[in-house]
Each structure stands twice: as C-alpha cells, then as structure tokens.
PDB file of N, CA and C in Angstrom:
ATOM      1  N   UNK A   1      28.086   7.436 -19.220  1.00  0.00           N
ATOM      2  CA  UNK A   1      29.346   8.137 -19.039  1.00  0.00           C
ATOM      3  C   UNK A   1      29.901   7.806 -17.665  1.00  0.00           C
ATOM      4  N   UNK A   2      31.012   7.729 -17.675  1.00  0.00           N
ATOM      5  CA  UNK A   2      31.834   7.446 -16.304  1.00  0.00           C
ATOM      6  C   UNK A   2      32.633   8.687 -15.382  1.00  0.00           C
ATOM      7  N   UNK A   3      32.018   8.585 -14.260  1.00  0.00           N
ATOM      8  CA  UNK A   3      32.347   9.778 -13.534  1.00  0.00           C
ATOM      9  C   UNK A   3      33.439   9.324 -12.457  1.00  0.00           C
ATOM     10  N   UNK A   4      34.737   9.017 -13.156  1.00  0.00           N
ATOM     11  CA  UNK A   4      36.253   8.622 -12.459  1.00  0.00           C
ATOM     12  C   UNK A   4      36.292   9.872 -11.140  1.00  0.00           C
ATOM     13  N   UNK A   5      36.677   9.203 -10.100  1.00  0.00           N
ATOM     14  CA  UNK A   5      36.991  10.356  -8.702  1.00  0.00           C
ATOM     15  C   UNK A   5      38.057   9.644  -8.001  1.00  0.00           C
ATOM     16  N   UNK A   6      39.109   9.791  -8.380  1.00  0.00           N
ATOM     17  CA  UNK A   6      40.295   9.559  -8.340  1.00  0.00           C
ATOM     18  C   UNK A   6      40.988  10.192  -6.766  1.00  0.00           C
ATOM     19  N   UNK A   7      40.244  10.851  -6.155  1.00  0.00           N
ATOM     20  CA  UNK A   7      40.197  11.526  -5.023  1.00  0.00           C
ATOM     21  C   UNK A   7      39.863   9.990  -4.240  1.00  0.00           C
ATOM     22  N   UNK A   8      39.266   9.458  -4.758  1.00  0.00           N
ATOM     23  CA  UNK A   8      38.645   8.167  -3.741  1.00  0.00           C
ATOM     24  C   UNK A   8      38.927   6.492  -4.567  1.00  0.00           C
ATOM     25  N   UNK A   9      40.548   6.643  -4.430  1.00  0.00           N
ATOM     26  CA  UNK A   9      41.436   5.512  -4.871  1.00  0.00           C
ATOM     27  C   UNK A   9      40.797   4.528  -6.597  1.00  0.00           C
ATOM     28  N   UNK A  10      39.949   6.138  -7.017  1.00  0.00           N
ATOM     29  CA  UNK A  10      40.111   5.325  -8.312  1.00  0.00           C
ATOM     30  C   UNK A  10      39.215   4.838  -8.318  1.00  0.00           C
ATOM     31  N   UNK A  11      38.239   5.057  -7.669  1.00  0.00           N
ATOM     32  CA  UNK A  11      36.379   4.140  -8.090  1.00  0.00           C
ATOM     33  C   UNK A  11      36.093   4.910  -9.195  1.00  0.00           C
ATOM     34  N   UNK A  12      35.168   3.707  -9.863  1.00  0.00           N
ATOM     35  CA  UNK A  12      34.228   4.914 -10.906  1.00  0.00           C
ATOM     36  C   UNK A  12      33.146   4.877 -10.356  1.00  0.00           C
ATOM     37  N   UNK A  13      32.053   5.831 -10.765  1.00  0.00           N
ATOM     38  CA  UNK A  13      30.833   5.808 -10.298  1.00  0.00           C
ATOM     39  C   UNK A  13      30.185   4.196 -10.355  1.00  0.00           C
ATOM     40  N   UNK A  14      30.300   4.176 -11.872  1.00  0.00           N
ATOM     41  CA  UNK A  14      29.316   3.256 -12.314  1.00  0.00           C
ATOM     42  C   UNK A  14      29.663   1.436 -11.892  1.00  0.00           C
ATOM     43  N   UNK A  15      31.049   1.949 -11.016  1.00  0.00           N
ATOM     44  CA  UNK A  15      31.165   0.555 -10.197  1.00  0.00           C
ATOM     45  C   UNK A  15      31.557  -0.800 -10.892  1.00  0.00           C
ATOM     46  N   UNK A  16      32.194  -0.437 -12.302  1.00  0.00           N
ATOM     47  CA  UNK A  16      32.514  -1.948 -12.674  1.00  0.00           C
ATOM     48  C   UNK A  16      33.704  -2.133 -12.793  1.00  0.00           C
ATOM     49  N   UNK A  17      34.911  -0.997 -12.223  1.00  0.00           N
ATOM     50  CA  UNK A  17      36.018  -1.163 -12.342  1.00  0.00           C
ATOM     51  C   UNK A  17      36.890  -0.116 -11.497  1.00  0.00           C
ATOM     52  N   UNK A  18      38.163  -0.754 -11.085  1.00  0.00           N
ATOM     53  CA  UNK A  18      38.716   0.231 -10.267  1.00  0.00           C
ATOM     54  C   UNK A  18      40.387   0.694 -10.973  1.00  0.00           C
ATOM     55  N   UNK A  19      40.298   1.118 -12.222  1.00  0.00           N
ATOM     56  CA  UNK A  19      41.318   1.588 -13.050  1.00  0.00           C
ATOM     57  C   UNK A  19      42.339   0.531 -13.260  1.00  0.00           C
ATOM     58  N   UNK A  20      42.191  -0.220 -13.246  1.00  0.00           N
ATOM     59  CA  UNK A  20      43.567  -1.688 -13.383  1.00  0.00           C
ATOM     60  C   UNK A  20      42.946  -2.311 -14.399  1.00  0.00           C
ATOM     61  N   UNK A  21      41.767  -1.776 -14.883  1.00  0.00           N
ATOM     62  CA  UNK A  21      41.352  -3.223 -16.480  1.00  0.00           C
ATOM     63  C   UNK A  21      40.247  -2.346 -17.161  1.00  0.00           C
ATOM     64  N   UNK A  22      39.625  -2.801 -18.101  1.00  0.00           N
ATOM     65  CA  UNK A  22      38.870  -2.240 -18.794  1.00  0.00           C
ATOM     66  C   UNK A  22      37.276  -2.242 -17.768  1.00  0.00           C
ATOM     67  N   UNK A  23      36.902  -1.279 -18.363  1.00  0.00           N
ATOM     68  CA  UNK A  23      35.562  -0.972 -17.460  1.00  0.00           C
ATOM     69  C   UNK A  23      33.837  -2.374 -18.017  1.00  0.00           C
ATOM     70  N   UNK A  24      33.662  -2.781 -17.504  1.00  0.00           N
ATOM     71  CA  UNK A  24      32.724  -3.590 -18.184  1.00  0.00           C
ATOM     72  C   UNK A  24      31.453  -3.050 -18.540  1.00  0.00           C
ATOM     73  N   UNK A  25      31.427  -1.379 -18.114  1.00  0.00           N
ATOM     74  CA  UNK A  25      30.490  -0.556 -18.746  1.00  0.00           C
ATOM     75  C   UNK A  25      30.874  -0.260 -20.027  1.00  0.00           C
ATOM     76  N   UNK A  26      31.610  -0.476 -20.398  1.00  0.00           N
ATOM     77  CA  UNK A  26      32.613   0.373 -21.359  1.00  0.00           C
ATOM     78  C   UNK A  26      32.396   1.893 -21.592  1.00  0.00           C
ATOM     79  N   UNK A  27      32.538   2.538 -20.658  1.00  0.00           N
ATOM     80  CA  UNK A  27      32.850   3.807 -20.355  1.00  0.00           C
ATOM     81  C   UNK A  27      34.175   4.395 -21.052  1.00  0.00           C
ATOM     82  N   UNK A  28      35.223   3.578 -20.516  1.00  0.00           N
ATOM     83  CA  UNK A  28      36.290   3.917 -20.819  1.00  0.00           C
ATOM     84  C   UNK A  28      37.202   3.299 -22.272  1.00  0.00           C
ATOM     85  N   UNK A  29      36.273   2.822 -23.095  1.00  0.00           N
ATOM     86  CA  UNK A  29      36.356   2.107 -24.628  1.00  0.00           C
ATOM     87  C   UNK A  29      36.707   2.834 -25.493  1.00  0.00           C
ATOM     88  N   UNK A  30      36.163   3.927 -25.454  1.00  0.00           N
ATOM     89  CA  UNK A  30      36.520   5.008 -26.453  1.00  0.00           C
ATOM     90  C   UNK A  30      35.627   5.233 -27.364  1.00  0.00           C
ATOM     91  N   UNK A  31      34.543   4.341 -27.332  1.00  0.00           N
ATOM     92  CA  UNK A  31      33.430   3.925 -28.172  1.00  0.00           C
ATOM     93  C   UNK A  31      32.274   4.811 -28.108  1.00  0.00           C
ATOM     94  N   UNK A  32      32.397   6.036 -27.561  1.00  0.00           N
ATOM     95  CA  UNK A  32      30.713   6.382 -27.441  1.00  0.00           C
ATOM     96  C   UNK A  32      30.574   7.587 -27.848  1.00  0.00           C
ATOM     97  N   UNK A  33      29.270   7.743 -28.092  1.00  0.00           N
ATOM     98  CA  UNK A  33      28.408   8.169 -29.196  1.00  0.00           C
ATOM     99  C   UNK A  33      28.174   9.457 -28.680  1.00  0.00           C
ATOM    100  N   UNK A  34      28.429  10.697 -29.433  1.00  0.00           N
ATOM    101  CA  UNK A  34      28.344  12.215 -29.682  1.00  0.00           C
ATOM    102  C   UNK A  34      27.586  12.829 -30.751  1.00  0.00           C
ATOM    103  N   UNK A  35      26.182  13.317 -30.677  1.00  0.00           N
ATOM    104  CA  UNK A  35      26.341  13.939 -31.246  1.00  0.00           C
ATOM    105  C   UNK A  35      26.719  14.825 -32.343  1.00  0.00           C
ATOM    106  N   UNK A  36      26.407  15.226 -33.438  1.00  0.00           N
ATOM    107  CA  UNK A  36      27.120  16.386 -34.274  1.00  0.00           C
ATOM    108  C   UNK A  36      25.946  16.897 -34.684  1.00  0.00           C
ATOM    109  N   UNK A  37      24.676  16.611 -34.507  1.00  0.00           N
ATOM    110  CA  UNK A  37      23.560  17.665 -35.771  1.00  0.00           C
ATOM    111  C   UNK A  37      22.367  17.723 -35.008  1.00  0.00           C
ATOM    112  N   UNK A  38      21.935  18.669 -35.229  1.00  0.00           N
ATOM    113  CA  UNK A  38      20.601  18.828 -34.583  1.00  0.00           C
ATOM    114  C   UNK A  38      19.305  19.228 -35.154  1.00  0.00           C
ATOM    115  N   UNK A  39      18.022  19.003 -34.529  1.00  0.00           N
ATOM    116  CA  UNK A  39      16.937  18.771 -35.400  1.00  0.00           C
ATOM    117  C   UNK A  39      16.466  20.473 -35.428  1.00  0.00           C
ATOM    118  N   UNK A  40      15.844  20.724 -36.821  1.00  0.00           N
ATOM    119  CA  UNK A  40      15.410  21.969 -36.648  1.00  0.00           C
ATOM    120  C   UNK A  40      15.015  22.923 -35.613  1.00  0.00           C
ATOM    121  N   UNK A  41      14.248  21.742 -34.439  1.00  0.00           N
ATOM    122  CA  UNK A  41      13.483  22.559 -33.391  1.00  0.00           C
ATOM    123  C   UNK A  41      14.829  23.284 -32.133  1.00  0.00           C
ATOM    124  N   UNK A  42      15.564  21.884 -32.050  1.00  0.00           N
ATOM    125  CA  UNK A  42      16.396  21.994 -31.264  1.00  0.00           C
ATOM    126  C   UNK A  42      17.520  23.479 -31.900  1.00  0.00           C
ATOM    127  N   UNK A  43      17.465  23.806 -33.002  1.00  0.00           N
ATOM    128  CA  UNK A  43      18.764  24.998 -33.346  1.00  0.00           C
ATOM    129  C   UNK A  43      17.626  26.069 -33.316  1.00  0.00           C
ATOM    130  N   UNK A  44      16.094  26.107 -33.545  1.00  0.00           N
ATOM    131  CA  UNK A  44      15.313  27.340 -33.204  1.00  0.00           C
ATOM    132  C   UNK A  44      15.681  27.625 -31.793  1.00  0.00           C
ATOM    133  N   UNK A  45      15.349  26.535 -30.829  1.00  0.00           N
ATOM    134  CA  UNK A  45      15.250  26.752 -29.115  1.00  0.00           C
ATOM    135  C   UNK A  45      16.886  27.493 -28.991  1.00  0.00           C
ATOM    136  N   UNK A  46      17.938  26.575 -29.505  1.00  0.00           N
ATOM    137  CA  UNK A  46      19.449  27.436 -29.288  1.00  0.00           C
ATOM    138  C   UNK A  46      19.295  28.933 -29.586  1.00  0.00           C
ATOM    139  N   UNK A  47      19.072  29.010 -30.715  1.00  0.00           N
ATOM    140  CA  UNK A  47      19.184  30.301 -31.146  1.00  0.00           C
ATOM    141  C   UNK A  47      18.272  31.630 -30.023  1.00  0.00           C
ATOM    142  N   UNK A  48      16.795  31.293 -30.024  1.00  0.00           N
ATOM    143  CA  UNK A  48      16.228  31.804 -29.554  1.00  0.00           C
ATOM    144  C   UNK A  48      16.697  32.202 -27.887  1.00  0.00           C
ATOM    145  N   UNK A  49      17.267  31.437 -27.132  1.00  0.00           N
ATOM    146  CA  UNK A  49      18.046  31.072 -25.974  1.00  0.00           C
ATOM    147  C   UNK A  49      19.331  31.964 -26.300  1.00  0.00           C
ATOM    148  N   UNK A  50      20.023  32.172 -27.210  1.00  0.00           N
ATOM    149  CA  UNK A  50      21.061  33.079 -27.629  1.00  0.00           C
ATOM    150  C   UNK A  50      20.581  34.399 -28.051  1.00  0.00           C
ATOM    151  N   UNK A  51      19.328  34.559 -28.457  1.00  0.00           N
ATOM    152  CA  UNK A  51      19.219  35.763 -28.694  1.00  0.00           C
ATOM    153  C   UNK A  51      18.698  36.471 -27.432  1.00  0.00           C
ATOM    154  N   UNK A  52      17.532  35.566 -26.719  1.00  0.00           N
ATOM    155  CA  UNK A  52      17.488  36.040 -25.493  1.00  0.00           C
ATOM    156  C   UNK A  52      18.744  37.002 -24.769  1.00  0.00           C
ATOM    157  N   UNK A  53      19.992  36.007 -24.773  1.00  0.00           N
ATOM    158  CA  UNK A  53      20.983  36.355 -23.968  1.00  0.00           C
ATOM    159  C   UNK A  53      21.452  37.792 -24.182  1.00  0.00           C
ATOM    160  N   UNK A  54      21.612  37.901 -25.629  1.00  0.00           N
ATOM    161  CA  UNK A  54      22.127  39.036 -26.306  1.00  0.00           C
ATOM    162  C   UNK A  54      21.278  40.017 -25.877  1.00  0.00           C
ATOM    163  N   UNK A  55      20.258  40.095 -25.968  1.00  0.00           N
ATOM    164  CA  UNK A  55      19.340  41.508 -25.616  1.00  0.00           C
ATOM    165  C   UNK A  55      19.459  41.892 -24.019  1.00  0.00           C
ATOM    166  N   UNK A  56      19.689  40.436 -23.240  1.00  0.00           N
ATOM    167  CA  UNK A  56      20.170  41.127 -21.712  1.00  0.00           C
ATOM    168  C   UNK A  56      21.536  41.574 -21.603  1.00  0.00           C
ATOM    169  N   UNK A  57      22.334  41.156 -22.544  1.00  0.00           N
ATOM    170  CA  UNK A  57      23.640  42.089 -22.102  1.00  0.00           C
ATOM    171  C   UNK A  57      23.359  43.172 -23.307  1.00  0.00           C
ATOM    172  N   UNK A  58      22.788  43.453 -24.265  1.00  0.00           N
ATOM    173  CA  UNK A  58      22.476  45.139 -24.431  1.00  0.00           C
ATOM    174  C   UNK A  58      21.939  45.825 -23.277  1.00  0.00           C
ATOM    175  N   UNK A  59      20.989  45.641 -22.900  1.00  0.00           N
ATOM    176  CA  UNK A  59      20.436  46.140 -21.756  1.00  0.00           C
ATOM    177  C   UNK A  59      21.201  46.399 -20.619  1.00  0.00           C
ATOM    178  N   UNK A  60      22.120  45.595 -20.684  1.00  0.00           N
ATOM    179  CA  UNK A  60      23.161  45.877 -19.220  1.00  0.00           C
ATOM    180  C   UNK A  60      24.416  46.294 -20.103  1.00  0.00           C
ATOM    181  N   UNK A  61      24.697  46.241 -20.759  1.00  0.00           N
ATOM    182  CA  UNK A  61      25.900  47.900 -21.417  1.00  0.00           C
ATOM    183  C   UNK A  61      25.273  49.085 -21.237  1.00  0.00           C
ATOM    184  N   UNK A  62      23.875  49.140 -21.723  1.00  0.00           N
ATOM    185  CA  UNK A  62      22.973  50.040 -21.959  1.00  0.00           C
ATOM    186  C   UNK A  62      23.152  51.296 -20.546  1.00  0.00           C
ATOM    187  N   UNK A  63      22.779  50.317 -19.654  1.00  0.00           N
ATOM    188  CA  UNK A  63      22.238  50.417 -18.383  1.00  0.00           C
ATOM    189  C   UNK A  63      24.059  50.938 -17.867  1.00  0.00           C
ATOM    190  N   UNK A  64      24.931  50.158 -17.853  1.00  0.00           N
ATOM    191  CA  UNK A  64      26.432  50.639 -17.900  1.00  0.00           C
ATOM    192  C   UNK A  64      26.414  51.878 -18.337  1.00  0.00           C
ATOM    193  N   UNK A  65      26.301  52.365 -18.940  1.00  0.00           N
ATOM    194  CA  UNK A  65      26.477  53.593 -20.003  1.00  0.00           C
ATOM    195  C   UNK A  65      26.156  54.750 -19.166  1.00  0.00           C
ATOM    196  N   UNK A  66      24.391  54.678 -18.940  1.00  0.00           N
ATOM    197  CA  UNK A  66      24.037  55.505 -18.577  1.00  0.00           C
ATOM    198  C   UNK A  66      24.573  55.930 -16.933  1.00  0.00           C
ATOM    199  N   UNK A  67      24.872  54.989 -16.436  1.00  0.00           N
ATOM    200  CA  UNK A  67      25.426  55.014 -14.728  1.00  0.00           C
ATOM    201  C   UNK A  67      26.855  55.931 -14.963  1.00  0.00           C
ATOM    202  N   UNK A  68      27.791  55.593 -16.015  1.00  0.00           N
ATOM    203  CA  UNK A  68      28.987  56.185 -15.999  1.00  0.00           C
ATOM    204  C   UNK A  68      28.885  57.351 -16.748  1.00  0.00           C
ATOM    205  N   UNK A  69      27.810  57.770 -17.302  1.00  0.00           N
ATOM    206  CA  UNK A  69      27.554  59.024 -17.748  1.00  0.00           C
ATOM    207  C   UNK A  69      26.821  59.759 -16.938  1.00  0.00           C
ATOM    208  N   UNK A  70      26.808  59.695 -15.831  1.00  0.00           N
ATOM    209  CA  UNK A  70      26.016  60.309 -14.350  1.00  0.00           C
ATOM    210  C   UNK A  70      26.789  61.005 -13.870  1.00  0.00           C
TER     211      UNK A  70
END
C-alpha cells in the first residue's frame, strides 16, 4: 500500500514515484487485493472481541446509573 504525503511535494513512501506517472509499485493501479471473507477462527476471535466490548459498556451504563442515582 502507498502512503502518499503530499505535505512533502508528493513523495510516496514506497519511493517509486513522485505523482507525475504511474507508480512502479503499482500502488496506485487500482489493482489490489481486499479481502471480503473470513475463516471461521478469524469471525469467532471478531465476535468474541465484540462481545467482550459489549459487556464493558454494560458495566459502564451500569456503573452510570448507579452514580446518577446517588
């Protein structure tokens, strides 16, 4: 992936081009590869990582609640 910083006349990181032609990384091709599906383990770890999350913001409404009911 190409990390353009245009702050600094247009270098890219990856150094094979300075925005006037095509990148010889081909970064900027349009060509690259994403993603869409994931392997069983990887949507257990998401999920589990999401449910985590969810039980700390019960806990902190929870915890809300009781402070404004003081």
């Amino acid at each position: 992936m190409c990390h353009c910083d245009d702050s600094e006349g247009g270098v890219c990181e990856c150094g094979h081009h300075d925005h006037e032609g095509e990148c010889e990384c081909g970064c900027h091709s349009g060509h690259h590869f994403e993603r869409r599906y994931q392997t069983k383990a990887e949507k257990i770890a998401e999920l589990e990582d999401y449910l985590t999350d969810l039980k700390a913001e019960v806990q902190a409404v929870e915890e809300h609640l009781a402070d404004l009911r003081r």
